[in-house]
Protein backbone atom coordinates (compact mmCIF):
# COMPACT_ATOMS: atom_id res chain seq x y z
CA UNK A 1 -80.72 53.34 134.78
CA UNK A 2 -84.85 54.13 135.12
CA UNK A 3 -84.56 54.47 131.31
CA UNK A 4 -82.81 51.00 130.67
CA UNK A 5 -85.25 49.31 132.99
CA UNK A 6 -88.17 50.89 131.31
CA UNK A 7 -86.78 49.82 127.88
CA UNK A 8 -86.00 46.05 129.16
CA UNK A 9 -89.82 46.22 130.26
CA UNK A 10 -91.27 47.81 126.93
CA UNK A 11 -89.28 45.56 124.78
CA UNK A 12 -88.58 42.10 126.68
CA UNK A 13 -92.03 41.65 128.89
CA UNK A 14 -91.33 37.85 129.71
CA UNK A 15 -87.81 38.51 130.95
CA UNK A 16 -88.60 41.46 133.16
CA UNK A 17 -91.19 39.29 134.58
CA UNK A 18 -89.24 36.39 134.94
CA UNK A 19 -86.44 39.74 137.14
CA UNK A 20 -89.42 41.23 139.03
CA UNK A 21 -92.03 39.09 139.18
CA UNK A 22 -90.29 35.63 140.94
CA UNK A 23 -88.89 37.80 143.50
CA UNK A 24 -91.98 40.35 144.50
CA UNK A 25 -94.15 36.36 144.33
CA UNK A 26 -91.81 35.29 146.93
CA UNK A 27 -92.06 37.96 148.82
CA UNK A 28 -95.18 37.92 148.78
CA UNK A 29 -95.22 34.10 149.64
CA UNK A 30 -93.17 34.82 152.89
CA UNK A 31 -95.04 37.66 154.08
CA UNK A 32 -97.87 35.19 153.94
CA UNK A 33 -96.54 32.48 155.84
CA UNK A 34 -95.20 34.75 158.11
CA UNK A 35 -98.60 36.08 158.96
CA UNK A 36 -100.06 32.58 159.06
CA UNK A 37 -97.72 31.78 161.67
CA UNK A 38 -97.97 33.96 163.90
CA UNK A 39 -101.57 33.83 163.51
CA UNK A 40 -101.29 29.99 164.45
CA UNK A 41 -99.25 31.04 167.56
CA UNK A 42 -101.06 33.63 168.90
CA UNK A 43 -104.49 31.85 168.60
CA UNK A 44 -103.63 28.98 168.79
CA UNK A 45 -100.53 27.39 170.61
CA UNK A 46 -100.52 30.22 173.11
CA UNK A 47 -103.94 29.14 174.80
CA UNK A 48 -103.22 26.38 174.66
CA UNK A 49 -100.13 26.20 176.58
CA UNK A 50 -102.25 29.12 179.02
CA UNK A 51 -104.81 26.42 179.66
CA UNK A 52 -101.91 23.95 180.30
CA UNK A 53 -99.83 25.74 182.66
CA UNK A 54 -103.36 26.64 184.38
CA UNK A 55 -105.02 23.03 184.53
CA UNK A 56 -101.70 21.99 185.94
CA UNK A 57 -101.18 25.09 188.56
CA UNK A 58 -104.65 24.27 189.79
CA UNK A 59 -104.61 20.29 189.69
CA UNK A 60 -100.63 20.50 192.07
CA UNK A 61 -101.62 22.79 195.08
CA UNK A 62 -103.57 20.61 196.69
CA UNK A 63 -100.59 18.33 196.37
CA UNK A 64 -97.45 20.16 197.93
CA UNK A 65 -97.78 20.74 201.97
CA UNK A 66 -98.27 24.03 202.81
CA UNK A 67 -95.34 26.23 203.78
C-alpha cells in the first residue's frame, strides 16, 4: 500500500496533489476559522456581553424595592 502511494506520487505529481493536497488545504482552512472564532468569542463577544449584564445589574438595583 506505502509502495503504491509512493509510486502514484513519483509518477503522477498533479493527481496526488489534487488526493492530498485539497483535503490537508481544507483542513487547514477549518482549523483556521475555527481558531478565528473562538478568538472572536473569547475577546470579543464575551466582554461584551460581561459589560452588558454588568451596566444592566448596576443601572436595576436602585430600581426594585428592597426585600
Amino acid at each position: 500500500m506505502l509502495g503504491s502511494l509512493l509510486r502514484l506520487i513519483a509518477l503522477r505529481p498533479l493527481l496526488s496533489i489534487a488526493i492530498f493536497g485539497i483535503p490537508l488545504l481544507v483542513l487547514v482552512a477549518v482549523g483556521l476559522f475555527t481558531i478565528l472564532a473562538l478568538k472572536l468569542l473569547v475577546f470579543v463577544v464575551l466582554p461584551v456581553l460581561a459589560v452588558v449584564w454588568l451596566f444592566r445589574k448596576l443601572s436595576s438595583s436602585g430600581d426594585w424595592p428592597a426585600s
